[in-house]
N, C-alpha and C. Protein backbone atom coordinates (compact mmCIF):
# COMPACT_ATOMS: atom_id res chain seq x y z
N UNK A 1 13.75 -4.31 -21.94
CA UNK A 1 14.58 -4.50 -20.75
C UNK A 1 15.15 -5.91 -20.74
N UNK A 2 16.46 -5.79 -20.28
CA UNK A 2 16.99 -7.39 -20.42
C UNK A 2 16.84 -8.70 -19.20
N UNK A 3 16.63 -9.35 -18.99
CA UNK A 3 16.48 -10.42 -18.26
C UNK A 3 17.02 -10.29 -16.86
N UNK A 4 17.91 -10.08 -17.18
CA UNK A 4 19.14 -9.96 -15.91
C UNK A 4 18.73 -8.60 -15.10
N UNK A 5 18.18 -7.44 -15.87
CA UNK A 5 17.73 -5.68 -15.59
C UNK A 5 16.64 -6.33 -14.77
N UNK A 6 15.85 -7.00 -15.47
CA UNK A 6 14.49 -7.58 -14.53
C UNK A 6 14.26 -8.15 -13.56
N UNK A 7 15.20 -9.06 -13.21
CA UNK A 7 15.10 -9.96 -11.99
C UNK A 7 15.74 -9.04 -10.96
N UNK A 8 16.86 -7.86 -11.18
CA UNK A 8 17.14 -7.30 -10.04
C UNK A 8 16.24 -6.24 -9.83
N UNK A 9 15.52 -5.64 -10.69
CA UNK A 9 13.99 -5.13 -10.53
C UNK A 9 13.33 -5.52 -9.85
N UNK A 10 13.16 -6.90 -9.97
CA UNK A 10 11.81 -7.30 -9.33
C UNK A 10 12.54 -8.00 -7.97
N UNK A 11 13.84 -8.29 -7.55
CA UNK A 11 14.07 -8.69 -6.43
C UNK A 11 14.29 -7.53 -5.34
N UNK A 12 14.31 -6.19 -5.91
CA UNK A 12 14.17 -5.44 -5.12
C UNK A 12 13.11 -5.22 -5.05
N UNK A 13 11.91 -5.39 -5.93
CA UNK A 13 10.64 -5.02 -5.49
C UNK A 13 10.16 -6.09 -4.64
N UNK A 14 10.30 -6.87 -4.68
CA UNK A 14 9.97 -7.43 -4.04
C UNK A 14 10.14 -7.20 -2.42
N UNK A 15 11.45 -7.28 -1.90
CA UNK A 15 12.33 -6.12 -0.87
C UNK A 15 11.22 -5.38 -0.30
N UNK A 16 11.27 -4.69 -1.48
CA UNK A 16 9.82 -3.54 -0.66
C UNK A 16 8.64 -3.40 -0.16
N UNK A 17 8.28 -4.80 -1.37
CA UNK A 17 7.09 -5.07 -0.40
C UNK A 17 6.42 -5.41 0.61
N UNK A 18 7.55 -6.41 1.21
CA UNK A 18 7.35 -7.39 1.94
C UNK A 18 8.12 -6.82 3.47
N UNK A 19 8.77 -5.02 3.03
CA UNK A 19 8.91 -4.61 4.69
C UNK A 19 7.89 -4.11 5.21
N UNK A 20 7.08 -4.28 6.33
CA UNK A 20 6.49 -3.85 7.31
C UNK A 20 6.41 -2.31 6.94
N UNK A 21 5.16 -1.80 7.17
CA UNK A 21 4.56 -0.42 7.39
C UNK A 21 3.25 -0.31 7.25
N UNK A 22 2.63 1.16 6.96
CA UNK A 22 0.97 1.27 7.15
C UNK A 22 0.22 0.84 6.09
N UNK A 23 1.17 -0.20 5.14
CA UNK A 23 0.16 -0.88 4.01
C UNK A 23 -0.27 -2.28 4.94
N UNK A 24 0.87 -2.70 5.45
CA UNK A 24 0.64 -3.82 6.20
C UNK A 24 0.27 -3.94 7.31
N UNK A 25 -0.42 -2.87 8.12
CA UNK A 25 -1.14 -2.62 8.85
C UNK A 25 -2.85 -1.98 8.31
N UNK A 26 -2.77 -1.52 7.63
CA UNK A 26 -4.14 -1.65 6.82
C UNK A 26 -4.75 -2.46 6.02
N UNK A 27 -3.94 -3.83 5.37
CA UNK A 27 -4.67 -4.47 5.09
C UNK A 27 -4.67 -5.71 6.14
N UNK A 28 -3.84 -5.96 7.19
CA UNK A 28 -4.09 -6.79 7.99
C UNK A 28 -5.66 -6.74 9.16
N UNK A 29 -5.97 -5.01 9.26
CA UNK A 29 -7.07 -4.47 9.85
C UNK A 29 -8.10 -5.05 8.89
N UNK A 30 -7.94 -4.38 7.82
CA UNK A 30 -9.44 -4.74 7.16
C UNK A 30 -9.94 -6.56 6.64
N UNK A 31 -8.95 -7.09 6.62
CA UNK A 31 -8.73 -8.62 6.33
C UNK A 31 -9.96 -8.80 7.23
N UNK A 32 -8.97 -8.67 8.49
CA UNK A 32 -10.06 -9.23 9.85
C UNK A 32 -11.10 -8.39 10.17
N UNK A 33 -11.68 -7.48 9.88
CA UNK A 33 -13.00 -6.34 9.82
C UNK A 33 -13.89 -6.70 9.06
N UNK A 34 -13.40 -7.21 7.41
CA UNK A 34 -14.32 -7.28 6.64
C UNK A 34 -13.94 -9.13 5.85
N UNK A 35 -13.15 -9.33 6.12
CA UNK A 35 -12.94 -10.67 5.96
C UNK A 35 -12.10 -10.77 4.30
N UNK A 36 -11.84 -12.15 3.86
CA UNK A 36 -10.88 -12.32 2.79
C UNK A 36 -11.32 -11.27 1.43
N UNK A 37 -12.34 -10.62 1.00
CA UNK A 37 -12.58 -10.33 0.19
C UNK A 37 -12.21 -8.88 0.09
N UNK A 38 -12.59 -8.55 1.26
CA UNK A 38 -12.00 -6.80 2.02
C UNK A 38 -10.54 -6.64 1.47
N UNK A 39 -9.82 -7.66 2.51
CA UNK A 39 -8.22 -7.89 2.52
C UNK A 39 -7.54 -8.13 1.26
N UNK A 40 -8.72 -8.77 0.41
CA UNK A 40 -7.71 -8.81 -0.88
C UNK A 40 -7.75 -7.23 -2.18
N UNK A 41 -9.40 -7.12 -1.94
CA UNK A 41 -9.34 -5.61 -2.34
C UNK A 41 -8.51 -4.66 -2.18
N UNK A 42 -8.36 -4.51 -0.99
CA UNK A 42 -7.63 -3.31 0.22
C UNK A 42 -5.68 -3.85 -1.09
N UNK A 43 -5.42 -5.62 -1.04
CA UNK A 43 -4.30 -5.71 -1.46
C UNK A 43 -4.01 -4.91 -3.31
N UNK A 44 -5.44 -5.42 -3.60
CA UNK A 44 -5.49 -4.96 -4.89
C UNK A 44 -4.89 -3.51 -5.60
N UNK A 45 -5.99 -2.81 -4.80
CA UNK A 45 -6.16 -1.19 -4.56
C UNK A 45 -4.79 -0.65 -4.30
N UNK A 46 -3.91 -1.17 -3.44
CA UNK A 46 -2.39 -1.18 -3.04
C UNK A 46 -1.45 -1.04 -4.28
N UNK A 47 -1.53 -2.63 -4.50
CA UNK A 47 -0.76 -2.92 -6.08
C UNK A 47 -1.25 -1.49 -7.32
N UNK A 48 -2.39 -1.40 -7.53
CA UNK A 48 -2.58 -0.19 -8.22
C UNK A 48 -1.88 1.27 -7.98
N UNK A 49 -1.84 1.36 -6.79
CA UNK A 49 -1.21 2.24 -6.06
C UNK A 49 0.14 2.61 -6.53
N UNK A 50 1.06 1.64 -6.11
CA UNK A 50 1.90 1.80 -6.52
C UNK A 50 2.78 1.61 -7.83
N UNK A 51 1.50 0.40 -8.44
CA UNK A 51 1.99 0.65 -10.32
C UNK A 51 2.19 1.57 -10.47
N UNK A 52 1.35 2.65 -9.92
CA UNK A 52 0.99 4.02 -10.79
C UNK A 52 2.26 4.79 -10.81
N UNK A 53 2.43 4.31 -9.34
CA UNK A 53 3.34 5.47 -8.85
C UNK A 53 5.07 5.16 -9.65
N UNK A 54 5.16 3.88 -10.10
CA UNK A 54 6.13 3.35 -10.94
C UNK A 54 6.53 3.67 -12.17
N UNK A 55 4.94 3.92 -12.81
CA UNK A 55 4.39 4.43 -14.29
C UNK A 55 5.68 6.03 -14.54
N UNK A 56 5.06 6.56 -13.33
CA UNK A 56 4.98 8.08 -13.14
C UNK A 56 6.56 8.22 -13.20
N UNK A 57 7.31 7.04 -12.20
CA UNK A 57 8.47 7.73 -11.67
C UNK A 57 8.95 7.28 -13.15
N UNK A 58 8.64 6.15 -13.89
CA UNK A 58 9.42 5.38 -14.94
C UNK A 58 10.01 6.54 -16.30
N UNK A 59 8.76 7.30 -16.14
CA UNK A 59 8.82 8.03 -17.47
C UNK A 59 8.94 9.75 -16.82
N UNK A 60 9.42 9.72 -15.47
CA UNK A 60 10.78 10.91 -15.09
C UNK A 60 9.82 12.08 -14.69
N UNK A 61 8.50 11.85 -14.08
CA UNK A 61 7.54 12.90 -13.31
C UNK A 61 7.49 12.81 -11.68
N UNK A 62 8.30 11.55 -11.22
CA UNK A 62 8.62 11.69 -9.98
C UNK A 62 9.81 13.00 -9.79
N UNK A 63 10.56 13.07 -10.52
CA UNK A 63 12.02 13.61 -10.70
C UNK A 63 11.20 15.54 -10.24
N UNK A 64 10.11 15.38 -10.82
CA UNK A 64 9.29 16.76 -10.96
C UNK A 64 8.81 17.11 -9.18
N UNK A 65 8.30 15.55 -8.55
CA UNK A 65 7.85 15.81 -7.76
C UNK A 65 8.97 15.98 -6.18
N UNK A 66 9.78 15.23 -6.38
CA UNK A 66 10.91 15.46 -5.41
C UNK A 66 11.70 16.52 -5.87
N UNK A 67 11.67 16.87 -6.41
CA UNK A 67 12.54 18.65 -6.97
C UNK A 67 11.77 20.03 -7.04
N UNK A 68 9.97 19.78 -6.98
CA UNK A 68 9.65 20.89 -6.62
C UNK A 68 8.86 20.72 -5.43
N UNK A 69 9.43 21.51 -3.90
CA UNK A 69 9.17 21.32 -2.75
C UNK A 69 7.68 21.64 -2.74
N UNK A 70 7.08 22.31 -3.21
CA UNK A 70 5.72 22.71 -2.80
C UNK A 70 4.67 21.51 -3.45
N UNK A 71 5.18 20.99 -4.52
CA UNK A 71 4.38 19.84 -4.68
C UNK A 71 4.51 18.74 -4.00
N UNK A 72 5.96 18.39 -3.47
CA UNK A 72 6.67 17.21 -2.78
C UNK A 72 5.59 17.44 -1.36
N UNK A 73 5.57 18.56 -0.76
CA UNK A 73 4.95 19.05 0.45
C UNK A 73 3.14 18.62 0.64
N UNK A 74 2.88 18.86 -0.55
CA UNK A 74 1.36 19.04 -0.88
C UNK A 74 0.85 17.37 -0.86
N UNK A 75 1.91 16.34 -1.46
CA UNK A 75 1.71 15.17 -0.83
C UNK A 75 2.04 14.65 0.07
N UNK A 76 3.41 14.84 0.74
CA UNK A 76 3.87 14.47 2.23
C UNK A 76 2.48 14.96 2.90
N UNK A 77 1.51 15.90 3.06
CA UNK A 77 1.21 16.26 4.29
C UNK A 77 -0.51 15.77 3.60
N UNK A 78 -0.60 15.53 2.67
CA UNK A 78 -1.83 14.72 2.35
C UNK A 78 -1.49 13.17 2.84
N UNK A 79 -0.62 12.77 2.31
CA UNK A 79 -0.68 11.51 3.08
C UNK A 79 -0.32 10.86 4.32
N UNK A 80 0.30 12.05 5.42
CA UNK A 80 0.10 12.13 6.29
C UNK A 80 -1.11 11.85 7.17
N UNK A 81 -2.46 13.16 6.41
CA UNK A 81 -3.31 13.15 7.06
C UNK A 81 -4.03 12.14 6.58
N UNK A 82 -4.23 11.41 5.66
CA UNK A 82 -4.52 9.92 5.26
C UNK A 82 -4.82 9.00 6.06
N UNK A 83 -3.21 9.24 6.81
CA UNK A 83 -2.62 7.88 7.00
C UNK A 83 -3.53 8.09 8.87
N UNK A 84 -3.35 9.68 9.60
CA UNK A 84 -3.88 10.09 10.88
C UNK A 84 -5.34 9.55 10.36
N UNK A 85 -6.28 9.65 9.45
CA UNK A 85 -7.58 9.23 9.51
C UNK A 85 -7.88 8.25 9.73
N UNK A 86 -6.80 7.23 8.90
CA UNK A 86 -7.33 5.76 9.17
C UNK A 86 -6.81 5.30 10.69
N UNK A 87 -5.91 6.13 11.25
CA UNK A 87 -5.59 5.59 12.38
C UNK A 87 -6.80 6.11 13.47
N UNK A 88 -7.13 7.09 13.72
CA UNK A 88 -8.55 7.32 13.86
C UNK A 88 -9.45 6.31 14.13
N UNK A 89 -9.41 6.49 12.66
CA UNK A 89 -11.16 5.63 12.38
C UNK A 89 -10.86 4.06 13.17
N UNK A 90 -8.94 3.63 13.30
CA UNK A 90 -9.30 2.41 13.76
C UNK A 90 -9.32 2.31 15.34
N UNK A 91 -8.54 3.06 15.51
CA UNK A 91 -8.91 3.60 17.22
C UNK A 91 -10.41 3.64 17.81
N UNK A 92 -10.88 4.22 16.75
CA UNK A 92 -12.47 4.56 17.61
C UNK A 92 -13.22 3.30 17.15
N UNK A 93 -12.84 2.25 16.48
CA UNK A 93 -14.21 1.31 15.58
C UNK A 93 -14.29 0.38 16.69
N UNK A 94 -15.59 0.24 16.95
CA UNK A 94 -15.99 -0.69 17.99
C UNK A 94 -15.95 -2.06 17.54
N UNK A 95 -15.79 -3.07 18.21
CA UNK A 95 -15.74 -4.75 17.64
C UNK A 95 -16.81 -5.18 17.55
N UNK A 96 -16.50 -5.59 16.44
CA UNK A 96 -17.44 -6.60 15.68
C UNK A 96 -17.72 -7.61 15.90
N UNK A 97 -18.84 -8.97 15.13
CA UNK A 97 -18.42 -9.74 15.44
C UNK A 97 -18.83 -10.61 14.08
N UNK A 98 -19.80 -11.16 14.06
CA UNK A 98 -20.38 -12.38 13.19
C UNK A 98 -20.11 -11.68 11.83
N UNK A 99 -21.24 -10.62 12.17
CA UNK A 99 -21.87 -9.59 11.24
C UNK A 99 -20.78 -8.75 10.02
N UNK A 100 -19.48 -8.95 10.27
CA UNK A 100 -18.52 -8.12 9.60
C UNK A 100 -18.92 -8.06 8.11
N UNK A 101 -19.18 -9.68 7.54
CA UNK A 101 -19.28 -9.49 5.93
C UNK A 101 -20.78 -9.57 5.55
N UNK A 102 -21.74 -8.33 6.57
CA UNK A 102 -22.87 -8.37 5.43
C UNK A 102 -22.81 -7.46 4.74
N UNK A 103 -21.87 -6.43 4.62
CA UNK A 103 -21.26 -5.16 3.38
C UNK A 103 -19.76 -5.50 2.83
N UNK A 104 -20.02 -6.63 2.03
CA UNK A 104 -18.76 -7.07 1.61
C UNK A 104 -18.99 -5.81 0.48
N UNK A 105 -19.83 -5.81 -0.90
CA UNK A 105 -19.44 -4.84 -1.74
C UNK A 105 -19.03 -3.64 -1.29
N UNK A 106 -19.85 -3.13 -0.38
CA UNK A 106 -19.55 -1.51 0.17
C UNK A 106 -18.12 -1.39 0.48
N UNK A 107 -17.67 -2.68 1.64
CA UNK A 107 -16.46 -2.31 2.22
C UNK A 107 -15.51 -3.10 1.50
N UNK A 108 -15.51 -3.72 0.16
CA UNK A 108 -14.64 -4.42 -0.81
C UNK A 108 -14.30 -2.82 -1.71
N UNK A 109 -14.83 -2.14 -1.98
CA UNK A 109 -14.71 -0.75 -2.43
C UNK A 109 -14.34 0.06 -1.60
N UNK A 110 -14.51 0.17 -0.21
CA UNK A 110 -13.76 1.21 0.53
C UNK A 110 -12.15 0.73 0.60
N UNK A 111 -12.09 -0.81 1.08
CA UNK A 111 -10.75 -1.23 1.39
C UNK A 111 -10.00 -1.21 0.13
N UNK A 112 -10.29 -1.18 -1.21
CA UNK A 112 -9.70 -0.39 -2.47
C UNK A 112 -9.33 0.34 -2.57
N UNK A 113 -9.81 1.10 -2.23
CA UNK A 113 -9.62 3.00 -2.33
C UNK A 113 -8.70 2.86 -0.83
N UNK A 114 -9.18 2.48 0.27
CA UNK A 114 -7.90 2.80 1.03
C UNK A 114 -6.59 2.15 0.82
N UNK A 115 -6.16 1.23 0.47
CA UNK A 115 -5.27 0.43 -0.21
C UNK A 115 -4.65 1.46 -0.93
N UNK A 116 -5.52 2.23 -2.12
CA UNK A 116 -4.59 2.86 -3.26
C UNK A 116 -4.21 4.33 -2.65
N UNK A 117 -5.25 4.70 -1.80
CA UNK A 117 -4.80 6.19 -1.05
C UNK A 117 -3.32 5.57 -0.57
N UNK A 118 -3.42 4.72 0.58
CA UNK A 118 -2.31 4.87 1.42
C UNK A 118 -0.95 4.85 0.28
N UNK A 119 -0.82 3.90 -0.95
CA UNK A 119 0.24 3.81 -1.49
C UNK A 119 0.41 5.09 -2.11
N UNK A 120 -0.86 5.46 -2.76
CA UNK A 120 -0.56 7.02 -3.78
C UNK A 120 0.06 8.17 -3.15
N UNK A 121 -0.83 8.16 -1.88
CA UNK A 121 -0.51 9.37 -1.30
C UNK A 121 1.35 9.05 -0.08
N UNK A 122 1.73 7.88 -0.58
CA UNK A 122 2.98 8.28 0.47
C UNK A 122 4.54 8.72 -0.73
N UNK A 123 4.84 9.99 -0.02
CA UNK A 123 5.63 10.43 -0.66
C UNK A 123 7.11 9.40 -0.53
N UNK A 124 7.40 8.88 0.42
CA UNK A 124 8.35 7.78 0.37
C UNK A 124 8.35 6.95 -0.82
N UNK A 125 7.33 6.76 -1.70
CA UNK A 125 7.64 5.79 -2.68
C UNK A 125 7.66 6.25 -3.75
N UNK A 126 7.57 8.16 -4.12
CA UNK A 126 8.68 8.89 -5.07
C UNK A 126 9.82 8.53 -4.83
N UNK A 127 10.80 8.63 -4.15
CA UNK A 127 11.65 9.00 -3.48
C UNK A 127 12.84 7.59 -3.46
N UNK A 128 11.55 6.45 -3.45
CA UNK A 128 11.76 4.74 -3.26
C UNK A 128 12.03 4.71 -4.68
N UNK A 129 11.53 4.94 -5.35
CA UNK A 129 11.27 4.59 -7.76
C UNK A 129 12.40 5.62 -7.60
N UNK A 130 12.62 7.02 -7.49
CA UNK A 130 13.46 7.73 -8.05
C UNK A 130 14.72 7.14 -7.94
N UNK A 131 15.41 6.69 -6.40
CA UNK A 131 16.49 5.79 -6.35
C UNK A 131 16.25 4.57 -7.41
N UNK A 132 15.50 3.92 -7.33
CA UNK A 132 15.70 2.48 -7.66
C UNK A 132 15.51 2.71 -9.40
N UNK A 133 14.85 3.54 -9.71
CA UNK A 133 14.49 3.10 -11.60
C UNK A 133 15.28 4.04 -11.98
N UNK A 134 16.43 4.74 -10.92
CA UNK A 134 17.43 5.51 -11.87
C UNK A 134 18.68 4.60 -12.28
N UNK A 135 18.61 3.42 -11.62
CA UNK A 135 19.80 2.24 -11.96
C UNK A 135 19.22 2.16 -13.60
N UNK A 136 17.72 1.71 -13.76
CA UNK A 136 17.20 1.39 -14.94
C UNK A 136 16.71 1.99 -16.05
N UNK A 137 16.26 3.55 -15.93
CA UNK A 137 15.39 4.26 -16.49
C UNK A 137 16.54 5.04 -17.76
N UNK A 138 16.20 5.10 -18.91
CA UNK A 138 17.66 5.78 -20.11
C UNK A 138 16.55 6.97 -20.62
N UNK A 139 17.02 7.48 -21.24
CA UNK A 139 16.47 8.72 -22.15
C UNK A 139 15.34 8.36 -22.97
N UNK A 140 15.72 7.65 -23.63
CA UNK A 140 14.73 7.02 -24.44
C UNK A 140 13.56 5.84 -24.17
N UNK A 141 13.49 5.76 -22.59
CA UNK A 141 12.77 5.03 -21.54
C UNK A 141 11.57 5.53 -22.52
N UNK A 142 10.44 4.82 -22.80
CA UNK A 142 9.05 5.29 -23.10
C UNK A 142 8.12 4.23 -22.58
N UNK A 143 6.75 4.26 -23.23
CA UNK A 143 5.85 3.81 -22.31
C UNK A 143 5.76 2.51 -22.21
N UNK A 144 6.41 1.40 -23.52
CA UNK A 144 6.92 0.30 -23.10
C UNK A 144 7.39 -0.25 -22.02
N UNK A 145 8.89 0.51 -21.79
CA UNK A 145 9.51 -0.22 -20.72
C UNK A 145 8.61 0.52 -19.49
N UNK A 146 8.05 1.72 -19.83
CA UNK A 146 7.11 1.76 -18.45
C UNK A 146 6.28 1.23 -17.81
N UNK A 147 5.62 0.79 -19.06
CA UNK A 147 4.60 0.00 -18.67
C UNK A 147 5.02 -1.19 -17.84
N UNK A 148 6.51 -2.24 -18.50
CA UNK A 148 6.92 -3.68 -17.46
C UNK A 148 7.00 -3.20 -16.10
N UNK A 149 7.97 -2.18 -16.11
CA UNK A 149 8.08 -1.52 -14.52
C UNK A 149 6.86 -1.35 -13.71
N UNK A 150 5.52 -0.93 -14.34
CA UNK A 150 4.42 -0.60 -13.46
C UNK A 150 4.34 -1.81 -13.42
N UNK A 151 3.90 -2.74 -14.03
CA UNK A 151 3.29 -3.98 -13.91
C UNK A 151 3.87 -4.97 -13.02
N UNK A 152 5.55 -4.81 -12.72
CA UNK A 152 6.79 -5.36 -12.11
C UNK A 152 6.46 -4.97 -10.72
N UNK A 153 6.37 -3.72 -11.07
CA UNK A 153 6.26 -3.09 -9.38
C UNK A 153 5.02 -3.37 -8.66
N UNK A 154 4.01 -3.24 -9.11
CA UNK A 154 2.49 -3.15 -8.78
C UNK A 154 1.80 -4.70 -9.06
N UNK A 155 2.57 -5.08 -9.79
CA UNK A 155 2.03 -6.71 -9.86
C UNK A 155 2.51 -7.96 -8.73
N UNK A 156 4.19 -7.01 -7.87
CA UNK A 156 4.56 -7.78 -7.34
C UNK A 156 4.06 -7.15 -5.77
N UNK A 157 3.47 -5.81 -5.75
CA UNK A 157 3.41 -5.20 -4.17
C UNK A 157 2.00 -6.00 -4.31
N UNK A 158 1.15 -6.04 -4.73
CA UNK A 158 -0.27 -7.01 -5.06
C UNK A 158 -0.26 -8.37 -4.71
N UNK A 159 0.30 -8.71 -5.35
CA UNK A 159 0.35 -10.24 -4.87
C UNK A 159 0.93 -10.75 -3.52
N UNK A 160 1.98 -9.73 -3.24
CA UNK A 160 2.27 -9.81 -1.86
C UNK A 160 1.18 -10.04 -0.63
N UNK A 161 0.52 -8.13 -0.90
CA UNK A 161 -0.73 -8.28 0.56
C UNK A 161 -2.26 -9.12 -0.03
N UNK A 162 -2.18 -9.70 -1.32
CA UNK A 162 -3.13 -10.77 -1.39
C UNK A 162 -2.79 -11.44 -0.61
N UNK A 163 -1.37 -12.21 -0.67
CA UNK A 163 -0.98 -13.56 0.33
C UNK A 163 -1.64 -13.09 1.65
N UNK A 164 -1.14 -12.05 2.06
CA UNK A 164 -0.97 -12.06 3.52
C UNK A 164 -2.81 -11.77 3.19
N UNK A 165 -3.56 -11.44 2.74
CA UNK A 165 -4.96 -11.33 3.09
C UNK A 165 -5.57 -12.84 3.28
N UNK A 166 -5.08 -13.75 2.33
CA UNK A 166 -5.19 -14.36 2.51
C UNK A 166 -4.64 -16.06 3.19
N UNK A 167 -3.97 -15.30 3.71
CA UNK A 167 -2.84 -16.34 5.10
C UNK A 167 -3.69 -15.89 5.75
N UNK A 168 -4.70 -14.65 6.43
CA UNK A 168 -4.81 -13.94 7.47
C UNK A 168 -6.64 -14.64 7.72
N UNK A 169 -7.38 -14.80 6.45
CA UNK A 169 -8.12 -15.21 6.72
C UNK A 169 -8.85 -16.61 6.63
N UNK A 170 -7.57 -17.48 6.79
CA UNK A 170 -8.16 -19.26 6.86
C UNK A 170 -8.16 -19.29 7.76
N UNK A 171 -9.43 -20.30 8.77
CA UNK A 171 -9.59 -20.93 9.43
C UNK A 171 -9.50 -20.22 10.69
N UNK A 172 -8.72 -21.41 11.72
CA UNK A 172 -8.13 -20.94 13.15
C UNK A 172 -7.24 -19.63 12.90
N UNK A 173 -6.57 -19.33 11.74
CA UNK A 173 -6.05 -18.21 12.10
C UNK A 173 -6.96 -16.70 12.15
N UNK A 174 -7.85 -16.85 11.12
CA UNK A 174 -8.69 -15.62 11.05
C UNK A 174 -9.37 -15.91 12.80
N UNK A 175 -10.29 -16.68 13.03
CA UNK A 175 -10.65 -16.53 14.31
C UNK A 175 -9.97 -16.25 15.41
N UNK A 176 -8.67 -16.64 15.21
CA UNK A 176 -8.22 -16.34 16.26
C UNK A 176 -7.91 -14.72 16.34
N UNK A 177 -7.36 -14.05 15.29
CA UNK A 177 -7.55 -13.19 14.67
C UNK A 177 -8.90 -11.77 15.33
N UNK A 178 -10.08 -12.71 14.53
CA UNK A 178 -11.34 -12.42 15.44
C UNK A 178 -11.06 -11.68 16.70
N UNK A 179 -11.14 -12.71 17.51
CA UNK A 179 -10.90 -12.38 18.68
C UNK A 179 -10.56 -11.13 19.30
N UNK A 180 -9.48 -11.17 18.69
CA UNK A 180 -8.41 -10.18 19.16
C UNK A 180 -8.18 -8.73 18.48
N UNK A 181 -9.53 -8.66 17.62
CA UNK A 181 -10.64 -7.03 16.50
C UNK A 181 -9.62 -6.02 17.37
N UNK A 182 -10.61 -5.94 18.26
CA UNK A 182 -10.56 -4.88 19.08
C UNK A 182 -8.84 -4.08 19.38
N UNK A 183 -8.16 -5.10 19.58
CA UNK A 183 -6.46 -5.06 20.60
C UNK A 183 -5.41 -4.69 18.62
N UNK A 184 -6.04 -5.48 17.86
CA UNK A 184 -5.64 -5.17 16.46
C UNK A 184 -5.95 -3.84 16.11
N UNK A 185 -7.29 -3.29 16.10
CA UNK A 185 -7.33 -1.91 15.98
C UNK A 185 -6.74 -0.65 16.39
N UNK A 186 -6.32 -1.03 17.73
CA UNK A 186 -6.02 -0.06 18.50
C UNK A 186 -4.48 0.09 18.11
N UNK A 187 -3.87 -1.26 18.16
CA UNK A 187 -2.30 -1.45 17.29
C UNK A 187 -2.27 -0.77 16.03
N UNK A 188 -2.79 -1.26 15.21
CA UNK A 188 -2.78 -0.43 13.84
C UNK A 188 -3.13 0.79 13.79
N UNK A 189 -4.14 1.51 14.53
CA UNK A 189 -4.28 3.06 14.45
C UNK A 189 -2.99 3.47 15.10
N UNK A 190 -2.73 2.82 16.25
CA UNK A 190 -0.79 3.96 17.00
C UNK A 190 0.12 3.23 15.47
N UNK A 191 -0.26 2.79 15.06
CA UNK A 191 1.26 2.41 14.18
C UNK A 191 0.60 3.48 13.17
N UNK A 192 -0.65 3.21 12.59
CA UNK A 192 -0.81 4.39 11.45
C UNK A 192 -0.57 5.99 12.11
N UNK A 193 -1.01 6.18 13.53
CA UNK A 193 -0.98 7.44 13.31
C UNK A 193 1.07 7.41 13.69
N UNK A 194 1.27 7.15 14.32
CA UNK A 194 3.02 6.93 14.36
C UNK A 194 3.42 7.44 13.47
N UNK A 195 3.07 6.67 12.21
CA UNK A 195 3.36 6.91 10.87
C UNK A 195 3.23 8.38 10.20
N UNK A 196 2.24 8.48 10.34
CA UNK A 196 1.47 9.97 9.76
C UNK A 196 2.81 11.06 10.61
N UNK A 197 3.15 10.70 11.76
CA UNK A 197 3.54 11.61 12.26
C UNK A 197 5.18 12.09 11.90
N UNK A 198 5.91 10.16 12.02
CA UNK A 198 6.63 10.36 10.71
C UNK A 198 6.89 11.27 9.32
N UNK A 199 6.19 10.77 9.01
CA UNK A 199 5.49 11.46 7.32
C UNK A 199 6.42 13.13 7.85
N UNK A 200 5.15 13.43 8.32
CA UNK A 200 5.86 15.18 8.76
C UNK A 200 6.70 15.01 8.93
N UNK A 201 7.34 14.63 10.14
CA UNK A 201 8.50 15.27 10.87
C UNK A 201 9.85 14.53 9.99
């Protein structure tokens, strides 16, 4: 891929990462739940997420999944209900306080896996690669240039909600943060389930 192919690659990925939705409401929850190590997992798990999903579209199996409705369906409404669980679970989680990081491993592995659910399972970001890597993607696309694209895409949605995990948990801002568990949860579950509801409709 040429120099010039790359930087408008990655300035649109970038674009994407950095708009607002239920990635950035799930790792801003778990940041402050489980503290910097959670938040950067949760960012990690994300970036994986959507490498994958870059991998997939790069080498023309997204093309499979937005063209046959019953599979396109089978993930819209999985990650729908995904997205309704975690809003759920943040609705109902009671506040915390001191105690958040004495299950950093446990919940450094959950906020992973939710990180990579929310990106895997949203059908918007078939749909996001199919537009965007059809400017870039040729016939003879193979796992080379797939591979820069995953790494482009997923290296740059990663590093993104690292920052913000970790803007979120220095100092006065995480405490203040703290504080305010409870009023954060309840925000992020109506925006996740919002979302979910989206998704469907």
């Amino acid at each position: 891929m040429e120099l010039s192919s790359w930087l408008a690659l990655a300035a649109i990925c970038v674009m994407g990462a950095i708009s607002p939705g239920p990635s950035l409401a799930v790792v801003m929850r778990n940041t402050v739940r489980g503290g910097q190590g959670h938040g950067v997992l949760t960012a990690l798990g994300h970036g994986l997420g959507v490498g994958l999903y870059a991998l997939i579209t790069a080498l023309g199996l997204a093309l499979l999944i937005t063209s046959t409705p019953m599979l396109f369906d089978v993930i819209r409404y999985g990650g729908a209900a995904f997205l309704a669980w975690l809003g759920i679970k943040a609705l109902l989680a009671r506040p915390t306080g001191a105690e958040v990081t004495a299950e950093h491993s446990v919940r450094g592995r959950q906020g992973a896996f939710e990180g990579f659910m929310v990106a895997f399972l949203n059908p918007q970001l078939a749909i996001f690669f199919v537009a965007l890597f059809s400017q870039f993607v040729r016939a003879d696309t193979g796992w080379q240039q797939g591979g820069i694209m995953m790494l482009t895409a997923g290296g740059i949605d990663a590093l993104w909600y690292v920052l913000v995990a970790l803007a979120l948990s220095r100092g006065p801002v995480l405490a203040w943060l703290k504080t305010r568990a409870g009023l954060i949860d309840k925000l992020s579950g109506l925006v996740l389930l919002a979302l979910a509801v989206k998704v469907v409709l």
